[in-house]
Protein backbone atom coordinates (compact mmCIF):
# COMPACT_ATOMS: atom_id res chain seq x y z
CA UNK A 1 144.71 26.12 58.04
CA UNK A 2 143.42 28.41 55.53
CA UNK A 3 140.18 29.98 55.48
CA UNK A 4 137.25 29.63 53.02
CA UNK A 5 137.80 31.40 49.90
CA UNK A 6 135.85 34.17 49.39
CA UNK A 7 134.59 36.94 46.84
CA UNK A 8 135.77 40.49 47.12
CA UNK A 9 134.50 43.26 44.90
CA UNK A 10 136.95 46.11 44.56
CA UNK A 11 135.54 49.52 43.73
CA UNK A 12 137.45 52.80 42.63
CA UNK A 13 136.65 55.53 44.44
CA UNK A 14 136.86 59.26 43.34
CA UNK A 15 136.01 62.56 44.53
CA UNK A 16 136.09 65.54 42.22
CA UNK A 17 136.70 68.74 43.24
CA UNK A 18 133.93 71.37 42.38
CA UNK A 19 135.00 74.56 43.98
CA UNK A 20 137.10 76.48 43.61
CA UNK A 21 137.95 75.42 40.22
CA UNK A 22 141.58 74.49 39.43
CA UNK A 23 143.95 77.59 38.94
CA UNK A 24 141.12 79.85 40.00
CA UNK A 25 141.73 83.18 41.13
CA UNK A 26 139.49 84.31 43.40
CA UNK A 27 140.12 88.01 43.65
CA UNK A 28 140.42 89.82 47.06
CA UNK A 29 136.81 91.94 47.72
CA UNK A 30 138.65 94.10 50.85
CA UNK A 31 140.07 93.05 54.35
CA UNK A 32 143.02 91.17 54.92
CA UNK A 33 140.84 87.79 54.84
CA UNK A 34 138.69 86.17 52.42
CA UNK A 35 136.22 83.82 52.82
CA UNK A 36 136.83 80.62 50.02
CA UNK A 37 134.31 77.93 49.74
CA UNK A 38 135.47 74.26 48.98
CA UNK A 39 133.29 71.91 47.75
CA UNK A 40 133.51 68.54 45.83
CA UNK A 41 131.73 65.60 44.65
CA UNK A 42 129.88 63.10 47.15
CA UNK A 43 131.14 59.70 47.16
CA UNK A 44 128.85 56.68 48.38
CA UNK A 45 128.71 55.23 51.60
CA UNK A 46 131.26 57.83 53.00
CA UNK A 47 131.46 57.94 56.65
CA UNK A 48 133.53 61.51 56.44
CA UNK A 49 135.10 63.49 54.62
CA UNK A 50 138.99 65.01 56.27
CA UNK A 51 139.27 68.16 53.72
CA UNK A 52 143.39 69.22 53.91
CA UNK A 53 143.96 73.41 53.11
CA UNK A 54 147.69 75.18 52.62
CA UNK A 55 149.74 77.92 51.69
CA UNK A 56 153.54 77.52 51.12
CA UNK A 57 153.43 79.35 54.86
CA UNK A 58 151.43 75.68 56.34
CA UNK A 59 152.41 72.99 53.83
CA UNK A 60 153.65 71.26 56.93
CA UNK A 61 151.14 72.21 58.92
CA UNK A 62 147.99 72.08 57.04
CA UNK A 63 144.22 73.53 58.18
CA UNK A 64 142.33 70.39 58.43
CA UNK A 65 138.60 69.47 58.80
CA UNK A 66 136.36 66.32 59.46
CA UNK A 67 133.01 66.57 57.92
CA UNK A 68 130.06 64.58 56.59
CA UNK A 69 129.29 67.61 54.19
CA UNK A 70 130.66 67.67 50.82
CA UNK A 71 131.53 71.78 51.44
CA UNK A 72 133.20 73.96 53.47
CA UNK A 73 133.42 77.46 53.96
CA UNK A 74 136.78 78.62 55.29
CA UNK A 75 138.12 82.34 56.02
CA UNK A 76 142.27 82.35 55.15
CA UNK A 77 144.89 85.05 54.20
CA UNK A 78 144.08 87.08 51.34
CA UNK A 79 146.51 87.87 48.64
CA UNK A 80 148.35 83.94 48.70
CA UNK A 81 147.69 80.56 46.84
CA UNK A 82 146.12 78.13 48.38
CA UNK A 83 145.94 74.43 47.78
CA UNK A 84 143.26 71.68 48.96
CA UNK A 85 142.74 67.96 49.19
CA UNK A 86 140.17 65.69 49.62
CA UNK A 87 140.66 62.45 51.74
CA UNK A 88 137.70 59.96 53.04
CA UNK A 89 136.90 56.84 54.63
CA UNK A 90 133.82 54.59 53.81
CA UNK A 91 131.03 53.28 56.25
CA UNK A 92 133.42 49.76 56.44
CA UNK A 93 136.48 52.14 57.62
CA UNK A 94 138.39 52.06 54.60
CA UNK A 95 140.39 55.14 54.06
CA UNK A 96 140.99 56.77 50.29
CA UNK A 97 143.56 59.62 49.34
């Protein structure tokens, strides 16, 4: 037996990344670290954010942090590329990368 149909309203989700800006350089001040902040766009009904950082060194083995905030500050390596990501999941648990 089937179910009763029912009405499902599919949303697109997006986050957009605010800092640091694509390609940025962010030049080293002195030290072998640097302290980068990461911050994007909020999303509705979120639950958390999981925010993914790597260098060429950790692209299998990525820094990565659960948070409700839409920023975080993160002291890395200085003098490499870095790349981020975004991921979250929505107060009804569904999960967006």
């Amino acid at each position: 037996p089937w179910s009763d149909p029912m009405n499902i309203e599919v949303v697109e989700k997006e986050i957009n990344p605010l800092k640091p800006e694509d390609k940025s350089v962010i030049e080293s001040r002195s030290g072998p670290k640097d302290t980068i902040e990461f911050e994007w766009s909020p999303v509705e009904n979120v639950k958390e954010y999981t925010l993914k950082v790597w260098n060429e060194k950790r692209k299998d083995n990525p820094w990565v942090f659960v948070t409700r905030q839409t920023k975080k500050k993160l002291e890395v390596p200085a003098a490499e590329a870095y790349y981020w990501q975004v991921l979250f999941e929505t107060d009804s648990a569904v999960s967006y990368q």
